[in-house]
N, C-alpha and C. Protein backbone atom coordinates (compact mmCIF):
# COMPACT_ATOMS: atom_id res chain seq x y z
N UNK A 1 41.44 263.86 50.54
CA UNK A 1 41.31 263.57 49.12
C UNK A 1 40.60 264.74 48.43
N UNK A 2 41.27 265.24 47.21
CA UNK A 2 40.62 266.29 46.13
C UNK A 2 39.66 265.61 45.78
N UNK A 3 38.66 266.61 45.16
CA UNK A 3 37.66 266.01 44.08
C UNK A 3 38.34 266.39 42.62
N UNK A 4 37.89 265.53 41.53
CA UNK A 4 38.17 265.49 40.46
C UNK A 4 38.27 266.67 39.75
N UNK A 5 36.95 267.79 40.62
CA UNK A 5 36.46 269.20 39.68
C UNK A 5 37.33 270.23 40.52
N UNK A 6 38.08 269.77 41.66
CA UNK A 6 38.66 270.62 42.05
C UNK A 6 40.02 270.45 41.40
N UNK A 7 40.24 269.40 41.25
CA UNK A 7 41.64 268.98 40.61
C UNK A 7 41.30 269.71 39.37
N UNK A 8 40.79 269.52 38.09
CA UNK A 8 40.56 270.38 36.88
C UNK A 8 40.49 271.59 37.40
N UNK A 9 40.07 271.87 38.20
CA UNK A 9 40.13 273.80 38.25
C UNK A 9 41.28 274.25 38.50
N UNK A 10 42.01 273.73 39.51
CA UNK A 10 43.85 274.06 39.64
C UNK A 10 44.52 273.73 37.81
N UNK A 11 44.07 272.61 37.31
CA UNK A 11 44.46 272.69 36.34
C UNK A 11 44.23 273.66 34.80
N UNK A 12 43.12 274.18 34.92
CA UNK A 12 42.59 274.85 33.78
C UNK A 12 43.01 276.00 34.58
N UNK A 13 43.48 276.53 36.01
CA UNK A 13 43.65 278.19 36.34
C UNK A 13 45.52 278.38 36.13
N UNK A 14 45.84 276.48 36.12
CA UNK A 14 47.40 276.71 35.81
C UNK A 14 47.95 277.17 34.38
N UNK A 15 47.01 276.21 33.28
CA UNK A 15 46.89 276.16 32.04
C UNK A 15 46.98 278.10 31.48
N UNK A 16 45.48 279.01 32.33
CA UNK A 16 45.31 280.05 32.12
C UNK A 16 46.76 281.10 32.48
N UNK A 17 47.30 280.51 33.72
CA UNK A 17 48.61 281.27 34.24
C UNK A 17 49.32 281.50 32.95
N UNK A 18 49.95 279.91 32.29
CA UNK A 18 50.88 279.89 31.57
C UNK A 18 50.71 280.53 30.13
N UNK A 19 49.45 280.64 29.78
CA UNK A 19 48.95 280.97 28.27
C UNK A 19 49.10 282.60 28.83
N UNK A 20 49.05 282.85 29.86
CA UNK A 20 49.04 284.42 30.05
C UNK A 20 50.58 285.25 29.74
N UNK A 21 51.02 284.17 30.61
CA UNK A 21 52.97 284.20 30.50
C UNK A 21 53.55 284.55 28.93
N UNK A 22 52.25 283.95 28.04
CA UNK A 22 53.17 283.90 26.68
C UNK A 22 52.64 285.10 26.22
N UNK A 23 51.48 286.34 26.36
CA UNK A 23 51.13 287.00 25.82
C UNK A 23 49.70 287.49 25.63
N UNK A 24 49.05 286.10 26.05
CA UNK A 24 47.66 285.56 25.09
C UNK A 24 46.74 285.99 26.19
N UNK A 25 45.67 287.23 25.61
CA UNK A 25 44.43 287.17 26.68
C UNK A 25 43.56 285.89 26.83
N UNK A 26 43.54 285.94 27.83
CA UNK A 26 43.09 284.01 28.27
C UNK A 26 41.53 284.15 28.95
N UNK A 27 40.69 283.32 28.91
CA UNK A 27 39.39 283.32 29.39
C UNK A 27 39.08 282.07 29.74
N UNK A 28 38.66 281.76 30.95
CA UNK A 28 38.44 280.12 30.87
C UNK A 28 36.63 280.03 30.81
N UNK A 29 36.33 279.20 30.27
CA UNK A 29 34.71 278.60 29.55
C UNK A 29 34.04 278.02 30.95
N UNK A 30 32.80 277.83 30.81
CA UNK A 30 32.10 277.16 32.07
C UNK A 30 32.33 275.82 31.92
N UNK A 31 32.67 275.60 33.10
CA UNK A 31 33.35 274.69 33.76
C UNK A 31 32.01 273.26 33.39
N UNK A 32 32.76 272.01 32.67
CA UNK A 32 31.71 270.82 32.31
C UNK A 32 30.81 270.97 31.55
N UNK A 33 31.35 271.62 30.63
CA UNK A 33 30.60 272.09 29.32
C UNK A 33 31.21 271.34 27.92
N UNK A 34 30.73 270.63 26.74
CA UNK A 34 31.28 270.55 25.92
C UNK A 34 32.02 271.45 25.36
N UNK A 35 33.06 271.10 24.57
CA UNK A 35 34.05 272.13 23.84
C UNK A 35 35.29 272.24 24.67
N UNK A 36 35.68 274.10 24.47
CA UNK A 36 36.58 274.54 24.99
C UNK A 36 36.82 274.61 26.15
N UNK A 37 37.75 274.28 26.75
CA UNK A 37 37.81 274.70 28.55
C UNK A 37 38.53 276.06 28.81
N UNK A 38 39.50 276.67 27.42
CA UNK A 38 39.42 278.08 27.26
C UNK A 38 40.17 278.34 26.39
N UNK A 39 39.83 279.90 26.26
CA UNK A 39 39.98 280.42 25.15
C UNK A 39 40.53 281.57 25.38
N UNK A 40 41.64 281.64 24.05
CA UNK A 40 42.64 282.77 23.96
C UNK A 40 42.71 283.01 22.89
N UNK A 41 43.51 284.49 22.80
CA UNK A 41 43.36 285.62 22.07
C UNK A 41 44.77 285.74 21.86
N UNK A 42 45.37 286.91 20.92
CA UNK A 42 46.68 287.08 21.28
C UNK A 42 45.96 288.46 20.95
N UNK A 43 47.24 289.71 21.84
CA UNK A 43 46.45 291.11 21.72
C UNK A 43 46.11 291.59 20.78
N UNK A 44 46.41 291.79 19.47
CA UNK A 44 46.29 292.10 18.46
C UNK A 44 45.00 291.64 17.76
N UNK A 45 44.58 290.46 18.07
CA UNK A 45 43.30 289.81 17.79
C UNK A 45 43.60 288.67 16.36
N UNK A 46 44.60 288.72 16.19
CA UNK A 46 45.30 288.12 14.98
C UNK A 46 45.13 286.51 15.27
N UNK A 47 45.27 286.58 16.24
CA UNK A 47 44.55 284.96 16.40
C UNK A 47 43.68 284.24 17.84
N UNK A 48 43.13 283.09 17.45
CA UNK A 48 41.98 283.34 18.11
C UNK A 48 42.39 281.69 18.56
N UNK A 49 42.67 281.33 20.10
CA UNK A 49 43.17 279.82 20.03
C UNK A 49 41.67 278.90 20.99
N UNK A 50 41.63 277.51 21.09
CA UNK A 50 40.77 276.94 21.84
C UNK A 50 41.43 275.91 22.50
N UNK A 51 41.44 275.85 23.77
CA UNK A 51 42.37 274.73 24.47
C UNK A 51 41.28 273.51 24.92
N UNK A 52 41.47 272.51 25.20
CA UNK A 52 41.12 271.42 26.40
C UNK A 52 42.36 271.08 27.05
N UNK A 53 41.61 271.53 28.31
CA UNK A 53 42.81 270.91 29.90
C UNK A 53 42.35 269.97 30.51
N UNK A 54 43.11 269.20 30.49
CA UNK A 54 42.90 267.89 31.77
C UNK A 54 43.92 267.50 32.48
N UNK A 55 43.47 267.49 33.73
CA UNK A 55 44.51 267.83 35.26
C UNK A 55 44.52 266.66 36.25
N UNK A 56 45.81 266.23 36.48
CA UNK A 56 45.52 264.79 37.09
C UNK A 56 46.74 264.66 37.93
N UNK A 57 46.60 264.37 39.21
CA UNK A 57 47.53 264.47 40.52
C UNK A 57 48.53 263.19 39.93
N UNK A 58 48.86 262.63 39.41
CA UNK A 58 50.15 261.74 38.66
C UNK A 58 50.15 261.87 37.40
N UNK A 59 50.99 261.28 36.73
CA UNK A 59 50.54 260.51 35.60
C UNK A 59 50.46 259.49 35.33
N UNK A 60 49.86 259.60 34.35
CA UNK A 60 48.76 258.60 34.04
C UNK A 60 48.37 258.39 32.57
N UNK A 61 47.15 257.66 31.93
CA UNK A 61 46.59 257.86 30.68
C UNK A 61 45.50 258.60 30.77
N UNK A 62 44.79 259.60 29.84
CA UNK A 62 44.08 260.55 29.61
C UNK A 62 42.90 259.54 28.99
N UNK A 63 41.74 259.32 29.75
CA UNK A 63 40.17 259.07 28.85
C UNK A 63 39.99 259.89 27.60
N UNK A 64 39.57 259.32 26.82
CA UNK A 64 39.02 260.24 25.35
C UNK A 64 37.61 260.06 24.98
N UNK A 65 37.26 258.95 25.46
CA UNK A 65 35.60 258.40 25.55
C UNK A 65 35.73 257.11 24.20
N UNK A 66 34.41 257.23 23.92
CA UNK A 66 34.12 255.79 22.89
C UNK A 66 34.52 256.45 21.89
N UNK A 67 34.96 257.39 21.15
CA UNK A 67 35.21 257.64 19.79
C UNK A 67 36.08 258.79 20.08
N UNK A 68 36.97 258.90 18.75
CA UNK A 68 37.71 260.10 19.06
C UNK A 68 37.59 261.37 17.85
N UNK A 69 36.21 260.90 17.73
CA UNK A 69 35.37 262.26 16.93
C UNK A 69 35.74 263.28 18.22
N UNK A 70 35.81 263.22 19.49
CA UNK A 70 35.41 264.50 20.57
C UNK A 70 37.23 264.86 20.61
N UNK A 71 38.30 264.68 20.36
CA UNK A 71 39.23 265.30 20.42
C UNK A 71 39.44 266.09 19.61
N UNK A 72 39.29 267.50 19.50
CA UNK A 72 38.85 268.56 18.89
C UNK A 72 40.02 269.84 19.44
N UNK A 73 39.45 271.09 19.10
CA UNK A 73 40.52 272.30 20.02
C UNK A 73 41.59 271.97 19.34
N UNK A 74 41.85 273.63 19.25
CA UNK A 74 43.43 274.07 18.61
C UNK A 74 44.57 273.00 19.46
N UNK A 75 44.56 272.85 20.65
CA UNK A 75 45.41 272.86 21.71
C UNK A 75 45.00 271.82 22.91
N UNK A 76 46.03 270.81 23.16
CA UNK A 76 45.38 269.70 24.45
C UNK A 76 46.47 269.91 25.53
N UNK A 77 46.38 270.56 26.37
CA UNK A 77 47.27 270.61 27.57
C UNK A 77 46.63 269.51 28.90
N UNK A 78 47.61 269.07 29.22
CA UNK A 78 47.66 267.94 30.17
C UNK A 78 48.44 268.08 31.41
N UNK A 79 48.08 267.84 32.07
CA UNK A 79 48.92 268.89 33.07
C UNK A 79 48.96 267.18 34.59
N UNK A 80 49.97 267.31 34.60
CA UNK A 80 50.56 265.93 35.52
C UNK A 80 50.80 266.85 36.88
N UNK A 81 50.69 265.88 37.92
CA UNK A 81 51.41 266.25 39.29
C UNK A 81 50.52 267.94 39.63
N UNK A 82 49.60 268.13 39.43
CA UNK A 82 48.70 269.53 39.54
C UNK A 82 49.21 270.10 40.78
N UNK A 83 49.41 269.45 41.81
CA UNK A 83 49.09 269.90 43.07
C UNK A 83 50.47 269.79 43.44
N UNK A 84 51.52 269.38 43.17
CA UNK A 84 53.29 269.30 43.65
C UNK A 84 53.89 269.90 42.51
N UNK A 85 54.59 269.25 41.68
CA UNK A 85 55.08 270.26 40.52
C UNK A 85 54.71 269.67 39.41
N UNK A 86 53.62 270.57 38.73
CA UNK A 86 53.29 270.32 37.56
C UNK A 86 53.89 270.14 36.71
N UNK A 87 53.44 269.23 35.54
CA UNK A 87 54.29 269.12 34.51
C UNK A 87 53.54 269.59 33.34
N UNK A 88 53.55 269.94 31.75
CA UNK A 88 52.64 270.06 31.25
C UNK A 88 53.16 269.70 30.19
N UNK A 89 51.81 268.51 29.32
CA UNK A 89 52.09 268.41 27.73
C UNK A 89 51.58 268.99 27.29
N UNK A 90 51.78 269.77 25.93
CA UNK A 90 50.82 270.48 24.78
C UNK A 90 51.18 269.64 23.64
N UNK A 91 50.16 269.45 23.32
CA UNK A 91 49.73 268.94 22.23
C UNK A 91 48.69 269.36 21.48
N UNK A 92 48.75 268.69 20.01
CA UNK A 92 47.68 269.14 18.93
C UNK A 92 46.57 268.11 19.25
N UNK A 93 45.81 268.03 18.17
CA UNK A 93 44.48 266.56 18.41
C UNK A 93 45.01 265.90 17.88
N UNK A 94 46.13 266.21 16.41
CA UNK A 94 46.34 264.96 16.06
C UNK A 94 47.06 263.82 17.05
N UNK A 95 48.27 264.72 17.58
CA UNK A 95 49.28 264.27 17.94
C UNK A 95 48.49 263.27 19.51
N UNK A 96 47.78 263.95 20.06
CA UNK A 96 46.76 263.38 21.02
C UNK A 96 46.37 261.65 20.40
N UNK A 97 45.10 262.21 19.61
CA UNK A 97 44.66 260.91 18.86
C UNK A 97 46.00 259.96 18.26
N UNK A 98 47.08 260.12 18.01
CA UNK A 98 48.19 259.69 17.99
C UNK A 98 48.82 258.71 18.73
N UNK A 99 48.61 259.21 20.03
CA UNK A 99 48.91 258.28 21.18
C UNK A 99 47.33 257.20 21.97
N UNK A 100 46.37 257.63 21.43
CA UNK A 100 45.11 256.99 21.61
C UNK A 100 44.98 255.06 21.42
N UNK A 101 44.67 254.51 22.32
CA UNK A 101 44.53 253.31 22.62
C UNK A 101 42.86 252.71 22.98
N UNK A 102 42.49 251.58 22.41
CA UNK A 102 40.95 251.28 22.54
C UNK A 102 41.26 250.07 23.65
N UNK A 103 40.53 250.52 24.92
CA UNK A 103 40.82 248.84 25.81
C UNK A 103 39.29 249.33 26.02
N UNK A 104 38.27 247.42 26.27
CA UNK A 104 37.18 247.98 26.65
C UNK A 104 35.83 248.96 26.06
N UNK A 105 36.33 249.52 24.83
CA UNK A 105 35.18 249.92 24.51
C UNK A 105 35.73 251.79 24.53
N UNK A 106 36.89 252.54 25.23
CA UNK A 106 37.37 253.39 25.73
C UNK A 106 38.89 253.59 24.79
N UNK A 107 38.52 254.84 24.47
CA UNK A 107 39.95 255.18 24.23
C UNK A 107 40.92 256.12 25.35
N UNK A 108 41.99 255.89 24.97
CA UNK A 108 43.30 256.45 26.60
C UNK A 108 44.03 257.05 25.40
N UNK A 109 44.36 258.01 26.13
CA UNK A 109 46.14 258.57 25.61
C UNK A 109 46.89 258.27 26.28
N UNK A 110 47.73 257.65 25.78
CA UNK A 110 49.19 256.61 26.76
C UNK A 110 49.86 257.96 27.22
N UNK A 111 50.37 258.14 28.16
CA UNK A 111 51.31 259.07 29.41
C UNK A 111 52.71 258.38 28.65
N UNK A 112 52.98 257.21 28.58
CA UNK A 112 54.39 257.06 27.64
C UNK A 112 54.63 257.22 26.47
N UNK A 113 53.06 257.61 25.88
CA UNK A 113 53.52 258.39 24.36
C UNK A 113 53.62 259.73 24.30
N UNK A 114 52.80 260.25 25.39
CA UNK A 114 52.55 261.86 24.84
C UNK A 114 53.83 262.13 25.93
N UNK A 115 54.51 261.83 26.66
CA UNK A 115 55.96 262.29 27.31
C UNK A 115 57.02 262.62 26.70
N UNK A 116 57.32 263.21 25.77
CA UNK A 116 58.04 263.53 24.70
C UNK A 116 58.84 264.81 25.46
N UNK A 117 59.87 265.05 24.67
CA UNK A 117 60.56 266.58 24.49
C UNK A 117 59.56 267.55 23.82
N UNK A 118 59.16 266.72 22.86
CA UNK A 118 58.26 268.13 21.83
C UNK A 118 56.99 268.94 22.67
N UNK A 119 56.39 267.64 23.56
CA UNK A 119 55.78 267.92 24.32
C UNK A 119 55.67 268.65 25.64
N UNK A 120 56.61 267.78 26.48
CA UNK A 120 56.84 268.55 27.80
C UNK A 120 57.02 269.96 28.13
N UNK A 121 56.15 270.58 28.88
CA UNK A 121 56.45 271.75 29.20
C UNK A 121 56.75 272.63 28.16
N UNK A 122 55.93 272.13 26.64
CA UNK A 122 56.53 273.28 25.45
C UNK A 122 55.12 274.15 25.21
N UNK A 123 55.12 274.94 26.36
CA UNK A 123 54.18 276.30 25.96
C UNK A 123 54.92 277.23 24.61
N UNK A 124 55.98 277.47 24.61
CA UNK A 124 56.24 278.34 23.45
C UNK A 124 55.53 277.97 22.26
N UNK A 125 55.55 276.85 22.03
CA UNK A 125 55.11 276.00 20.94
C UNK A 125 53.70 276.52 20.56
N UNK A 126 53.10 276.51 21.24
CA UNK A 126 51.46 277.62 21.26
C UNK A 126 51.54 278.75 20.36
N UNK A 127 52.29 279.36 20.58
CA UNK A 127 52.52 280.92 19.90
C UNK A 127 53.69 280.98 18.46
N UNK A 128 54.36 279.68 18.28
CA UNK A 128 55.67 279.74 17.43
C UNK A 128 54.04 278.67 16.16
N UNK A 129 53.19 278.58 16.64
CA UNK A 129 52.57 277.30 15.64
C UNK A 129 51.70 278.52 15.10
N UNK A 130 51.29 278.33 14.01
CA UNK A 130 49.93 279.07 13.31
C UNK A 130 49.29 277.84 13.24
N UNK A 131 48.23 278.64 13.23
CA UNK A 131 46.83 277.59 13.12
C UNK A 131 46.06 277.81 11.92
N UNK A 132 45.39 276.90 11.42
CA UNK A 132 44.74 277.44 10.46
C UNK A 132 43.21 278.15 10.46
């Protein structure tokens, strides 16, 4: 059995692979820190992006905590199946908080909402979006 922090680290070094693929100097943040889990650049310096990754050997629903004041960052990559063949959603916060569900006191992002086309595996989408 993985540990949880080893599972996020395959996931935030997969996250870094793919943001690299598109262009973007990539840096990943200390690890269990509020905020960003990393941060990219595009070369030019013209823009400046902030991701959260969360990495999980199936899928599943994503924790958000008691409020969804903390879904924040340019960018929410989700990354399914880490360790066999990954899958990856990108998403915005809205679109995140979008799929957000309260059971318990806890909010989830449903895995059958954020499974989309727009979503799946759409890294381009990163670089085709301006941010404000």
């Amino acid at each position: 059995m993985t540990s949880k922090q080893i599972t996020g680290n395959a996931g935030m070094y997969y996250a870094c692979y793919q943001l690299s693929r598109l262009g973007l100097n990539v840096m990943p943040t200390a690890r269990n820190a509020k905020g960003a889990d990393v941060i990219a650049y595009t070369l030019d310096h013209a823009r400046f992006l902030t991701f959260q990754v969360k990495a999980m050997t199936k899928s599943t629903n994503i924790q958000l905590g008691k409020s969804l004041d903390g879904v924040g960052c340019d960018w929410w990559i989700v990354i399914a199946n880490v360790y066999a063949e990954p899958t990856a959603f990108i998403m915005t916060p809205d679109e995140v908080r979008a799929t957000a569900r309260l059971y318990d006191g806890q909010y989830w992002a449903q895995f059958k909402q954020f499974d989309t086309p727009l979503t799946r595996n759409a890294w381009p989408r990163i670089v085709a979006t301006p941010t404000a």
